[in-house]
N, C-alpha and C. Protein backbone atom coordinates (compact mmCIF):
# COMPACT_ATOMS: atom_id res chain seq x y z
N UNK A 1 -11.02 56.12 -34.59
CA UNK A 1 -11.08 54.95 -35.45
C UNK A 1 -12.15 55.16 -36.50
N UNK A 2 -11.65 55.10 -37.70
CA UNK A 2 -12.88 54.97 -38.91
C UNK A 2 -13.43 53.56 -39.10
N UNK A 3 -15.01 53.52 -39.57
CA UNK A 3 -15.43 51.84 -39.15
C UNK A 3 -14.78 51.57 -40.87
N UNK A 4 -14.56 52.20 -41.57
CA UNK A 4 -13.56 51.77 -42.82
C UNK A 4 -12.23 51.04 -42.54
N UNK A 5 -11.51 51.20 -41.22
CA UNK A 5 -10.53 50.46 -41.04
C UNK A 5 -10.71 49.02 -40.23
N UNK A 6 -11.92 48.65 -39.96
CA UNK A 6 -12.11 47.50 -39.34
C UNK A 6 -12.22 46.57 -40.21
N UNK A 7 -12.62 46.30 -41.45
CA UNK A 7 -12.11 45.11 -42.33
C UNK A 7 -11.25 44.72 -42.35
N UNK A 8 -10.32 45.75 -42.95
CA UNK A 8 -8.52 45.75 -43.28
C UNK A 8 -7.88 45.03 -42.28
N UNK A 9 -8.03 45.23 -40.92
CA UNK A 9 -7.54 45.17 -39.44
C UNK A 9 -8.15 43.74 -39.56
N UNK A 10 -9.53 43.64 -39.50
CA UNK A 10 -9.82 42.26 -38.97
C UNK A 10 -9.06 41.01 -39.73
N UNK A 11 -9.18 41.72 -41.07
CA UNK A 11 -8.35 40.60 -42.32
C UNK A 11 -7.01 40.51 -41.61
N UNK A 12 -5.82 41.26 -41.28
CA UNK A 12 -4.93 41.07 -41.28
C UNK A 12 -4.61 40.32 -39.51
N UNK A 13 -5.97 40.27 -38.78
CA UNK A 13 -5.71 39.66 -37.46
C UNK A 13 -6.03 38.37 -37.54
N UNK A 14 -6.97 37.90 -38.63
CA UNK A 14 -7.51 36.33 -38.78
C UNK A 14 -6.31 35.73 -39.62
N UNK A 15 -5.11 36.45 -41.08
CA UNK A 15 -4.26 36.14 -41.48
C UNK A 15 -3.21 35.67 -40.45
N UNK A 16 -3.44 36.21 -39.11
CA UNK A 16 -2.09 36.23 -37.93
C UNK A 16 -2.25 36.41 -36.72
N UNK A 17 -3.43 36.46 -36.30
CA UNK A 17 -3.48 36.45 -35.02
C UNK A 17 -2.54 36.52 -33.81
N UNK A 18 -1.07 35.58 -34.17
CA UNK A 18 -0.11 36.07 -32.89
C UNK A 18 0.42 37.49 -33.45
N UNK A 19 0.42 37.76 -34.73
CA UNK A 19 0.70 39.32 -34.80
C UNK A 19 0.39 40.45 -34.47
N UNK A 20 -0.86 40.59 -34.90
CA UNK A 20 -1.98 41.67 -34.56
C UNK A 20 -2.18 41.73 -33.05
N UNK A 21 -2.49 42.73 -32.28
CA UNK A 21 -2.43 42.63 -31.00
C UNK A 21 -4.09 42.71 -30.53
N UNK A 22 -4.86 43.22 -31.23
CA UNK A 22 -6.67 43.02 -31.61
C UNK A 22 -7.14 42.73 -32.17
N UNK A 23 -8.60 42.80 -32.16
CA UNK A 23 -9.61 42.39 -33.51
C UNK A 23 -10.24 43.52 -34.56
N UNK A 24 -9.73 44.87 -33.60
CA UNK A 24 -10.14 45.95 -34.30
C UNK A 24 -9.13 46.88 -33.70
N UNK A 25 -9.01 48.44 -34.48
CA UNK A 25 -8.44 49.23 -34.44
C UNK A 25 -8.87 49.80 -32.96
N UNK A 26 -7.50 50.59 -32.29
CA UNK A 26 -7.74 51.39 -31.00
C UNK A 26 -8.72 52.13 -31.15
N UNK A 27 -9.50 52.69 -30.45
CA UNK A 27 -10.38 53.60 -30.27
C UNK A 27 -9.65 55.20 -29.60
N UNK A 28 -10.64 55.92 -30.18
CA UNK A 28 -10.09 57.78 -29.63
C UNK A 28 -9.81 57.67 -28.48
N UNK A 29 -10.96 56.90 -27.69
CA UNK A 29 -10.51 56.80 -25.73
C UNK A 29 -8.64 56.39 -25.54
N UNK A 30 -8.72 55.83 -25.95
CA UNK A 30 -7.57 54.75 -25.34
C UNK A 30 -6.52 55.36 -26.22
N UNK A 31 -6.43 55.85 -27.42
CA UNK A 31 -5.36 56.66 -28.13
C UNK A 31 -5.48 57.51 -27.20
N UNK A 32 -6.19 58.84 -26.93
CA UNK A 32 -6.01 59.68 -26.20
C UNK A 32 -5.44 59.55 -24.55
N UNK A 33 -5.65 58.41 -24.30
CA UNK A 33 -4.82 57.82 -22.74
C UNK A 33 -3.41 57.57 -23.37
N UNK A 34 -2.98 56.84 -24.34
CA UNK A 34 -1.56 56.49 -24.61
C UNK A 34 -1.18 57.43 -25.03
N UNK A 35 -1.42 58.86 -25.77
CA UNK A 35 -0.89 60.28 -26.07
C UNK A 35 -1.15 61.07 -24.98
N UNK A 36 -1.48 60.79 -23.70
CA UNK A 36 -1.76 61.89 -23.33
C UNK A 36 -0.74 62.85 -22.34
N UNK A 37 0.42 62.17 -22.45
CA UNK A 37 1.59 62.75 -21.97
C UNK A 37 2.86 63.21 -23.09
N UNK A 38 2.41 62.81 -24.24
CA UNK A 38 3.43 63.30 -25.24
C UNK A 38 2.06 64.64 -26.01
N UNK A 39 3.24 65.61 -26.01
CA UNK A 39 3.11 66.97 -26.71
C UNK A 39 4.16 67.34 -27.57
N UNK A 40 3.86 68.90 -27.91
CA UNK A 40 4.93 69.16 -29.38
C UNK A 40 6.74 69.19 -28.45
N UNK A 41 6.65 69.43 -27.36
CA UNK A 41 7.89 69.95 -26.86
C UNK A 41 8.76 68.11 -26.84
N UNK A 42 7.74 67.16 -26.66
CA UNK A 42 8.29 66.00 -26.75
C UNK A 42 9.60 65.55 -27.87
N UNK A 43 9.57 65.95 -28.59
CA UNK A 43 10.40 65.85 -29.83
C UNK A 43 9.73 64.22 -30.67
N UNK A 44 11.01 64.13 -31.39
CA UNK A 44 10.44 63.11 -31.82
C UNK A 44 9.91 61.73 -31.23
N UNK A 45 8.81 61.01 -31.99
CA UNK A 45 8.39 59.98 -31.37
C UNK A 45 8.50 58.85 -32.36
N UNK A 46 8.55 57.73 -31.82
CA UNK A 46 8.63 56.44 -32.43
C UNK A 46 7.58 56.06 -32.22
N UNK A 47 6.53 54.89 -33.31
CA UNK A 47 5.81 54.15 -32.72
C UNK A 47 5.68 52.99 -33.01
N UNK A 48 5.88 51.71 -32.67
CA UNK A 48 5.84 50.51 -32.56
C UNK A 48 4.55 49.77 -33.37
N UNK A 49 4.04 49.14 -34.32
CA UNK A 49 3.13 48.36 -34.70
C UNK A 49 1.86 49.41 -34.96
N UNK A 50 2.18 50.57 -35.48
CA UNK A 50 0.93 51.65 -35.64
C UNK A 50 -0.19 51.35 -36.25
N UNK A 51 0.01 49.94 -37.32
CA UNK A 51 -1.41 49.60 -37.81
C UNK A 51 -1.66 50.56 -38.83
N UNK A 52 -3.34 50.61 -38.20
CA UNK A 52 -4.04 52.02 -39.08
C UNK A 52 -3.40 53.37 -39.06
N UNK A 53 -3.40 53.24 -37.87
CA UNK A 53 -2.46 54.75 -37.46
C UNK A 53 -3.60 55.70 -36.72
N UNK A 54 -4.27 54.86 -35.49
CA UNK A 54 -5.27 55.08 -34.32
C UNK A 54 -4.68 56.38 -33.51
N UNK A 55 -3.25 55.60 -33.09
CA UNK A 55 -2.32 56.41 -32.18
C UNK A 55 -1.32 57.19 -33.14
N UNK A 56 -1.30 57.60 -33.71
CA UNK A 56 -0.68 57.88 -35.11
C UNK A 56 -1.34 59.26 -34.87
N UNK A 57 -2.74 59.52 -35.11
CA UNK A 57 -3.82 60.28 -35.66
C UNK A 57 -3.36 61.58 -33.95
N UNK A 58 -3.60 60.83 -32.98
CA UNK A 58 -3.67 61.03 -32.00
C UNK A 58 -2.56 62.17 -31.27
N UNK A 59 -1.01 61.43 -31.91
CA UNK A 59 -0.12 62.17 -31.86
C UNK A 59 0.04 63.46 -32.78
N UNK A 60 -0.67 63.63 -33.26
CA UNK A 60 -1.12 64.46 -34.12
C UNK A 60 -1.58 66.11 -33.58
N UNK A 61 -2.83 65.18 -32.78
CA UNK A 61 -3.50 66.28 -31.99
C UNK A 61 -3.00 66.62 -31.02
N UNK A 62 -2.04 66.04 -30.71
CA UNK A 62 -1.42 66.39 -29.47
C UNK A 62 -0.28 67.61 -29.99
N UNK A 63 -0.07 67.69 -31.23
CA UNK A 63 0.86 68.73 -31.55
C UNK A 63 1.97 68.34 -32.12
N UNK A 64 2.19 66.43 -31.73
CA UNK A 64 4.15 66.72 -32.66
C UNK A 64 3.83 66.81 -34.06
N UNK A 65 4.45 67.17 -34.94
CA UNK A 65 4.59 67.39 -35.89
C UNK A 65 5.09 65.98 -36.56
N UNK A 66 4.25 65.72 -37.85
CA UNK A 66 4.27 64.05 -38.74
C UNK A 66 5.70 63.96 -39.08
N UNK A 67 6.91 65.20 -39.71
CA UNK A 67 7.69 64.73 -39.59
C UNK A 67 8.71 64.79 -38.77
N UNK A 68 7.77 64.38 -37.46
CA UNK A 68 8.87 63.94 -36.24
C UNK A 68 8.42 62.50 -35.79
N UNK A 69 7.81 61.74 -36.76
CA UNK A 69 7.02 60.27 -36.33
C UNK A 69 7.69 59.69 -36.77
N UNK A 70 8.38 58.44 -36.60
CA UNK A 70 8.75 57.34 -37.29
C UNK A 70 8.07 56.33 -36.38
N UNK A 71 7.38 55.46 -38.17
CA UNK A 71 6.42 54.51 -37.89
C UNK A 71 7.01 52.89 -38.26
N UNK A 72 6.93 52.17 -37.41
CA UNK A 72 7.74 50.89 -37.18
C UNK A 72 6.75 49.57 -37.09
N UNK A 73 6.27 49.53 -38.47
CA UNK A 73 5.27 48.30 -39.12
C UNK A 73 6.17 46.82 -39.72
N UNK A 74 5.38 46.17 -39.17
CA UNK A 74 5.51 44.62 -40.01
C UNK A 74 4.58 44.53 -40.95
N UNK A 75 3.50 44.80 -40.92
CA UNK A 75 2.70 44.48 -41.89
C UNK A 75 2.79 44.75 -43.28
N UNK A 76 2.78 44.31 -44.51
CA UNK A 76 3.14 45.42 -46.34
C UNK A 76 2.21 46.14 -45.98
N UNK A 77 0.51 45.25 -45.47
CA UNK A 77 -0.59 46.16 -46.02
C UNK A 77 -0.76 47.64 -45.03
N UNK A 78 -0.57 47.29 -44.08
CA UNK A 78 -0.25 48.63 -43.40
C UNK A 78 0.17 49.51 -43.24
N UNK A 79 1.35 48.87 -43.97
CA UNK A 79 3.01 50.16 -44.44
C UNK A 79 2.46 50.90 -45.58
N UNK A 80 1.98 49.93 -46.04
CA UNK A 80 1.41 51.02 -47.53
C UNK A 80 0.02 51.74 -47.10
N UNK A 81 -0.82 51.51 -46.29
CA UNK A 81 -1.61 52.22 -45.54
C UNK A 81 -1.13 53.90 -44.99
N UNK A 82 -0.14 53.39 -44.36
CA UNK A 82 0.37 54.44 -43.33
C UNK A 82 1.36 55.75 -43.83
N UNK A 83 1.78 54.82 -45.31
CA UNK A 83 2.56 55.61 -46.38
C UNK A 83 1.61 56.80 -46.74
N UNK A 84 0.47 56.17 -47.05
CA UNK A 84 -0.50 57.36 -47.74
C UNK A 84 -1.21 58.08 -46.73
N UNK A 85 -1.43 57.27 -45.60
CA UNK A 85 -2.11 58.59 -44.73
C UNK A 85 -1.23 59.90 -44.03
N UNK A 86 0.23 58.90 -44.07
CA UNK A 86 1.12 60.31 -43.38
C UNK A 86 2.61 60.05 -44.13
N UNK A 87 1.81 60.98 -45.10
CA UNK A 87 3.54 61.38 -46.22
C UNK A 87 4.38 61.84 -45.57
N UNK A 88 4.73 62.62 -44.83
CA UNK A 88 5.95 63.04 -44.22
C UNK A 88 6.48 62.16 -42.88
N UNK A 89 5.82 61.13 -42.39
CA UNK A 89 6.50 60.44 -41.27
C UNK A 89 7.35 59.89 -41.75
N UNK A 90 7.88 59.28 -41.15
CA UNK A 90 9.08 58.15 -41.33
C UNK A 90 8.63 56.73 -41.27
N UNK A 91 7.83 55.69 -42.50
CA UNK A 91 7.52 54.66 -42.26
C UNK A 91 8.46 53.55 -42.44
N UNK A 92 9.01 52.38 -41.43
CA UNK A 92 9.58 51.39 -41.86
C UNK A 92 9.30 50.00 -41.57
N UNK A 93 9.30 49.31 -42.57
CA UNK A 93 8.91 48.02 -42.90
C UNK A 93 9.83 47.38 -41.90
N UNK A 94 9.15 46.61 -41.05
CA UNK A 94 10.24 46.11 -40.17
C UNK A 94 10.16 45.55 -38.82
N UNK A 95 10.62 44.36 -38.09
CA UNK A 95 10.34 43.68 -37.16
C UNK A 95 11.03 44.42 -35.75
N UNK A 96 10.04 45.25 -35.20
CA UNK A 96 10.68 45.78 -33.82
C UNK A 96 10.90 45.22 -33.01
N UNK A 97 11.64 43.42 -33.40
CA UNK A 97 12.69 43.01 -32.60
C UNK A 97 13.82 43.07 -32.75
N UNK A 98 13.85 43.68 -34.32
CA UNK A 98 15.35 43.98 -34.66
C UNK A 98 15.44 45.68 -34.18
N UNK A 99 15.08 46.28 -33.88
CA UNK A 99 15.38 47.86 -33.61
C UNK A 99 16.74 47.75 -33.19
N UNK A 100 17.16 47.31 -32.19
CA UNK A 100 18.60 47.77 -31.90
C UNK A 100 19.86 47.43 -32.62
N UNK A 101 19.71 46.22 -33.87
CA UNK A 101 20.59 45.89 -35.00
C UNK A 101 21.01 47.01 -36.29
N UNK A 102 20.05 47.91 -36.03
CA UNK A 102 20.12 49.12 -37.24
C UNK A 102 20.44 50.44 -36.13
N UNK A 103 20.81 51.48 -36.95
CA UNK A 103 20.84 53.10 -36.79
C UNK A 103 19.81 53.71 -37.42
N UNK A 104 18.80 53.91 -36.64
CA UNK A 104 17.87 54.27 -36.66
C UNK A 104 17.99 56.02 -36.54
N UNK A 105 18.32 56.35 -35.56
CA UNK A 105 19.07 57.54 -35.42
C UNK A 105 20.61 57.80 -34.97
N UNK A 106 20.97 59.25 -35.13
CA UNK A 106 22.10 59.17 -34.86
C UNK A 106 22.50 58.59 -33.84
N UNK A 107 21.64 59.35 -32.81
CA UNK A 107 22.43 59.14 -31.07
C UNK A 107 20.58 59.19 -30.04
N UNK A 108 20.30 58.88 -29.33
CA UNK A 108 19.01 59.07 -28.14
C UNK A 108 18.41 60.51 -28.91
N UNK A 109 17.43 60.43 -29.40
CA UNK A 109 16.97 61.42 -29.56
C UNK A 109 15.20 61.69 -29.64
N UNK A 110 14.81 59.93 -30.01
CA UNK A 110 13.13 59.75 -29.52
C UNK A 110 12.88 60.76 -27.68
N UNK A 111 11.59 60.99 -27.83
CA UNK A 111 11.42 61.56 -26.88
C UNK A 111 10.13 60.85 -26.21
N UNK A 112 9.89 60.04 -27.16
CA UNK A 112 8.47 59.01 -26.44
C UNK A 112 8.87 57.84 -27.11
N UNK A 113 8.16 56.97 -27.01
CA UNK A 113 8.37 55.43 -27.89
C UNK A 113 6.72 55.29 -27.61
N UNK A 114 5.52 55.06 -28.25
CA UNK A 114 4.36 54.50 -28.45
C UNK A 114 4.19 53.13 -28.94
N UNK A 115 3.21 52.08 -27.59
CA UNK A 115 3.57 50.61 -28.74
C UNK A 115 2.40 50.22 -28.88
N UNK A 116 2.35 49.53 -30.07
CA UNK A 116 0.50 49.16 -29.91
C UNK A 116 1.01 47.41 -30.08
N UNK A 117 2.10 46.97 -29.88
CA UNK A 117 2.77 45.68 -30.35
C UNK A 117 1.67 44.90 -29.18
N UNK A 118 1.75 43.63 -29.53
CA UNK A 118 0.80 42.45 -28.73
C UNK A 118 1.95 41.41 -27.74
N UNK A 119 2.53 42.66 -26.77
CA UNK A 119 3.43 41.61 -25.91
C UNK A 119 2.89 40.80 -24.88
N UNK A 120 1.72 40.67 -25.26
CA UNK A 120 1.13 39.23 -24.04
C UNK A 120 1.59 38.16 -24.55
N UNK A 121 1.36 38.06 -26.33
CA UNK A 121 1.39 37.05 -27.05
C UNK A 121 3.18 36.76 -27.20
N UNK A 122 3.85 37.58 -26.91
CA UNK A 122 5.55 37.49 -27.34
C UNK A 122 6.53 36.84 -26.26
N UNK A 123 7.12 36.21 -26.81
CA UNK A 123 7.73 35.13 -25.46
C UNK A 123 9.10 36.44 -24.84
N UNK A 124 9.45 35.83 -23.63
CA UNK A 124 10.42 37.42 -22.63
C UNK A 124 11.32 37.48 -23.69
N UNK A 125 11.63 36.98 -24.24
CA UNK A 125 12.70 37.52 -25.46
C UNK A 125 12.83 38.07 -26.32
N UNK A 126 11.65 38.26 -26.91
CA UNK A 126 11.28 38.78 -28.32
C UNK A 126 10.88 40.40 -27.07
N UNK A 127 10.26 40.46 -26.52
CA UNK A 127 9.65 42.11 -25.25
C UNK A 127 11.20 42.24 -24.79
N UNK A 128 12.29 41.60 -24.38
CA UNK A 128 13.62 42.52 -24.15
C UNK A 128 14.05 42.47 -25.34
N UNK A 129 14.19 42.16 -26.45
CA UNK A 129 14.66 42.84 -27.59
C UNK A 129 14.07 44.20 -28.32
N UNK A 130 12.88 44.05 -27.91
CA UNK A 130 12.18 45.01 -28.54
C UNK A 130 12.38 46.22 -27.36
N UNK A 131 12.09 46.06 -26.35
CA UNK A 131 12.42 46.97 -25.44
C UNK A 131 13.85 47.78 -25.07
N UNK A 132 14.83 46.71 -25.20
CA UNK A 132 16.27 46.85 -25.58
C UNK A 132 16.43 48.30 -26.70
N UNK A 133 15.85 47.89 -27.74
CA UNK A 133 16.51 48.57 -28.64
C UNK A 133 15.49 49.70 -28.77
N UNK A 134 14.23 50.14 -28.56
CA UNK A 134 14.06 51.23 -27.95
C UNK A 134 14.17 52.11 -27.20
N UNK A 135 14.45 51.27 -25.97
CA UNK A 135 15.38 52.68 -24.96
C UNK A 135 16.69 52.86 -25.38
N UNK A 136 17.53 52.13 -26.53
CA UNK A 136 18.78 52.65 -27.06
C UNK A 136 18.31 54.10 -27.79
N UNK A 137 17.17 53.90 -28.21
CA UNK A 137 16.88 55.68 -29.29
C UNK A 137 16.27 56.58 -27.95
N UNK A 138 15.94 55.97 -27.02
CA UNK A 138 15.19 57.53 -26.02
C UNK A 138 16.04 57.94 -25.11
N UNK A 139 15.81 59.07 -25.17
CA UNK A 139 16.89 60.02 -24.55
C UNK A 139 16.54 60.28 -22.94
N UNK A 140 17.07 60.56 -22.32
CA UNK A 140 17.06 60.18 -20.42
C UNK A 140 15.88 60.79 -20.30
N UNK A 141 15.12 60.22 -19.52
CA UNK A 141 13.58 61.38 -19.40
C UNK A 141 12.66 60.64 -20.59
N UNK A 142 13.18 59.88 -21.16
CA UNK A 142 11.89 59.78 -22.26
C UNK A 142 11.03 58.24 -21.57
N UNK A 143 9.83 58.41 -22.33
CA UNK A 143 9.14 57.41 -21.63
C UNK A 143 8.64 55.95 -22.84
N UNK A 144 8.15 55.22 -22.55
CA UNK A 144 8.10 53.95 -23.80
C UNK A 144 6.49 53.86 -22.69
N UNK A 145 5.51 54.09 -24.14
CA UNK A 145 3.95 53.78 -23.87
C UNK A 145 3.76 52.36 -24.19
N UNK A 146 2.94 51.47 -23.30
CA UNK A 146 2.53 50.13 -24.31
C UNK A 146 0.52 49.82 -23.78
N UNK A 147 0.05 49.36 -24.26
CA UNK A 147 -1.23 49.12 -24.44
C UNK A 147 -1.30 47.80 -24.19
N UNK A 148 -2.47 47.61 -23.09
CA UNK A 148 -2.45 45.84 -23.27
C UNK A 148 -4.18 45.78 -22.87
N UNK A 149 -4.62 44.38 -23.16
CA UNK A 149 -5.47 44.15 -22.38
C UNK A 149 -6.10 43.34 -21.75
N UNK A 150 -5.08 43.25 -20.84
CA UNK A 150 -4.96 42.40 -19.82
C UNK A 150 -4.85 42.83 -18.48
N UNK A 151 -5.03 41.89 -17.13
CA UNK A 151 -4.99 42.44 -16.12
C UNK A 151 -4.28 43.29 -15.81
N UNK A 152 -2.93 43.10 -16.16
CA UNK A 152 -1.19 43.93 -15.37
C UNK A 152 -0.71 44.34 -16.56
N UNK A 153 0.88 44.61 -16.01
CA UNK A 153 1.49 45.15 -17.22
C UNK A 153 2.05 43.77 -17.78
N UNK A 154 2.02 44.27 -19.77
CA UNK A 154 2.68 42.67 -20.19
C UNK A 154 3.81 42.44 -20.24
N UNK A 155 4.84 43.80 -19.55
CA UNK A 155 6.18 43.33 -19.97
C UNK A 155 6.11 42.55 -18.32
N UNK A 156 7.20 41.32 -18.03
CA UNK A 156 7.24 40.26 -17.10
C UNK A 156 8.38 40.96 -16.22
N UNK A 157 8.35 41.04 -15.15
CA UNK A 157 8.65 41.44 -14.05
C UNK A 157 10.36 41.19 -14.02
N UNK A 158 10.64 39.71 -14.80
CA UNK A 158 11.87 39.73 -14.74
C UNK A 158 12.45 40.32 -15.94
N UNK A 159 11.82 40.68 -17.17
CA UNK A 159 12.10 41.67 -18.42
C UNK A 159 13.04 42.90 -17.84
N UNK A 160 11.51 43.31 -16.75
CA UNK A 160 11.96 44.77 -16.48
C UNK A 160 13.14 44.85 -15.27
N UNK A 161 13.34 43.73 -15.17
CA UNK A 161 14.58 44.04 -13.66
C UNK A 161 15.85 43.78 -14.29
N UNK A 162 15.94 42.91 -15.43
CA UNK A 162 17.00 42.48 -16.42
C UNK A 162 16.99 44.13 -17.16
N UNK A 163 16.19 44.72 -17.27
CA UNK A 163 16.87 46.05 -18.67
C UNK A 163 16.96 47.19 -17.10
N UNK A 164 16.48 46.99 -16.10
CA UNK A 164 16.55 48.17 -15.53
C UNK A 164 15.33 49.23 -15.50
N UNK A 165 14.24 48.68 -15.51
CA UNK A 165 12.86 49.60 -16.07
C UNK A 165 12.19 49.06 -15.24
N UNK A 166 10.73 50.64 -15.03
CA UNK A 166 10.21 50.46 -14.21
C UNK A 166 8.55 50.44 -14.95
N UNK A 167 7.37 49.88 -14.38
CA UNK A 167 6.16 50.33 -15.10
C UNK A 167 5.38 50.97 -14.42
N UNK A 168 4.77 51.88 -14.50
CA UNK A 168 3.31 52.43 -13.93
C UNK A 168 2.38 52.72 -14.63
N UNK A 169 1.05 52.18 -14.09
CA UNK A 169 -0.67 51.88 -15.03
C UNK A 169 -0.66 53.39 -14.95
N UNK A 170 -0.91 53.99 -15.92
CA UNK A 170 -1.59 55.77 -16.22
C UNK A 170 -2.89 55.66 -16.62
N UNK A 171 -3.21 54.17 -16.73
CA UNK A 171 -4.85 54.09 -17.33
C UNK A 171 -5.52 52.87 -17.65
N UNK A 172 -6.89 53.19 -17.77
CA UNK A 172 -7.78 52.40 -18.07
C UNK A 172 -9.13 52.98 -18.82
N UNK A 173 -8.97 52.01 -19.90
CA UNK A 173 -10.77 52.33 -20.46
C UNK A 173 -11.49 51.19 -21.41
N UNK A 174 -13.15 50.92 -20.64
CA UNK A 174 -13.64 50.29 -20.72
C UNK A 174 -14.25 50.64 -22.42
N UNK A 175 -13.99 52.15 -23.06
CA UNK A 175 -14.51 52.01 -23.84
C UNK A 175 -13.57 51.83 -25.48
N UNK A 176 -13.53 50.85 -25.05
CA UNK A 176 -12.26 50.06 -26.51
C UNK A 176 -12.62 48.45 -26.52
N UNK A 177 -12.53 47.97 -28.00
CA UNK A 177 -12.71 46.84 -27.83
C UNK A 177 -11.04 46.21 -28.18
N UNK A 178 -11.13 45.46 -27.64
CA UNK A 178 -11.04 44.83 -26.39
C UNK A 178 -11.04 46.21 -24.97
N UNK A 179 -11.48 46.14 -23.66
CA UNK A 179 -11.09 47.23 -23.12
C UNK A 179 -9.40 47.47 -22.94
N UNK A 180 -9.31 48.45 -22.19
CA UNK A 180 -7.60 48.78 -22.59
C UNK A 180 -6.91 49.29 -21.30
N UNK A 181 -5.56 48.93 -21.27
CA UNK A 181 -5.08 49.62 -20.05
C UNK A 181 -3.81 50.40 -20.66
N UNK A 182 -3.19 51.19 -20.55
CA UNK A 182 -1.80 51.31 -20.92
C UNK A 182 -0.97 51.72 -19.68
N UNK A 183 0.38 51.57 -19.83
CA UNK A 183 1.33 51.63 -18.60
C UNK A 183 2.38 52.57 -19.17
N UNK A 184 2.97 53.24 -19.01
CA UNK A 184 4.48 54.01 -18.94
C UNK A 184 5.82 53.55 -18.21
N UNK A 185 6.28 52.84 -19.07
CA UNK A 185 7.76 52.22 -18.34
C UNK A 185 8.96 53.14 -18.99
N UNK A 186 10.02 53.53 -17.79
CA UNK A 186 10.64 54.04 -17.94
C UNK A 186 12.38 53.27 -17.70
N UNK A 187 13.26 54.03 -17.63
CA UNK A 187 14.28 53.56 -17.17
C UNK A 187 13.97 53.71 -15.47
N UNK A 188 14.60 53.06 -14.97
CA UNK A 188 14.66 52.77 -13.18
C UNK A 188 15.18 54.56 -12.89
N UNK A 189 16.14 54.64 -13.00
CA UNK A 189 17.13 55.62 -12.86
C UNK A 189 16.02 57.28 -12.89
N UNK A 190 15.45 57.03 -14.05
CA UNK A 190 14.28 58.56 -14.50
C UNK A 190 13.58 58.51 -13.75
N UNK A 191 12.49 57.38 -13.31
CA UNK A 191 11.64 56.72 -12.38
C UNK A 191 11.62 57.73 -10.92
N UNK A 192 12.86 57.44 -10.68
CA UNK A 192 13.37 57.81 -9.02
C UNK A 192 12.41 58.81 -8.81
């Protein structure tokens, strides 16, 4: 995290607060927990509400290559942020509750899904739509990262028994503000 992106961020969390999922950008700790199972062999990755582009930066170091990112912002000011920090990703303006209404890709071909989205704040409908139409792009074996910070996981127990998905905590760190946990939910079926 650059302390240059904590204005930008804070402005656009006091403009919206149920949007923004913090008060400041992820930290290296907690990017490096939500990347730390996607590498270059992963193929492409999606990421959900990238913001600054914390976890963005992250996937980086981990090896996939920028144009295998497609970045999935609501925000203008961010999109145009994220435009200039990574010319070759794939940035789109756009509510990742609609993901499964478009062709995004041809056929399953994400190999991770990364979310930095604020599903504590999102009622079960708006988290199975969004969840819905992400595991329509990941291919069997692929996994969907989400970040929360909160006790458990935020997708709701009956979300995940309605799509068929399972969650497991891969982490925790105290050093993020807010602190952070992230989980790996998969399909039930990969899980086994």
């Amino acid at each position: 995290m650059s302390i240059a992106d904590i204005p930008p961020f804070f402005l656009a969390w006091l403009r919206n607060p149920r949007s923004i999922a913090a008060v400041a950008p992820s930290g290296g700790r907690v990017a490096a927990l939500m990347t730390q199972d996607i590498d270059s062999a992963t193929g492409p990755v999606m990421e959900l509400g990238p913001g600054t582009g914390a976890f963005t930066y992250s996937l980086l170091k981990r090896g996939v290559c920028e144009k295998d990112l497609t970045l999935v912002e609501f925000s203008t000011d961010f999109v145009q942020l994220l435009k200039s920090r990574f010319p070759q990703a794939r940035v789109l303006k756009m509510d990742a509750t609609r993901l499964a209404d478009f062709r995004l890709f041809e056929r399953a071909s994400v190999g991770a899904v990364v979310s930095g989205l604020g599903f504590r704040a999102m009622q079960p409908e708006q988290v199975t739509a969004i969840l819905s139409g992400a595991f329509k792009y990941l291919r069997p074996n692929g996994a969907f990262y989400q970040i929360t910070y909160g006790p458990r996981c935020p997708v709701p127990d009956s979300v995940l028994d309605h799509l068929s998905l399972n969650s497991a905590h891969i982490g925790r760190t105290v050093w993020n503000i807010p602190p952070a946990s992230v989980y790996r939910i998969c399909r039930s079926d990969d899980c086994a």
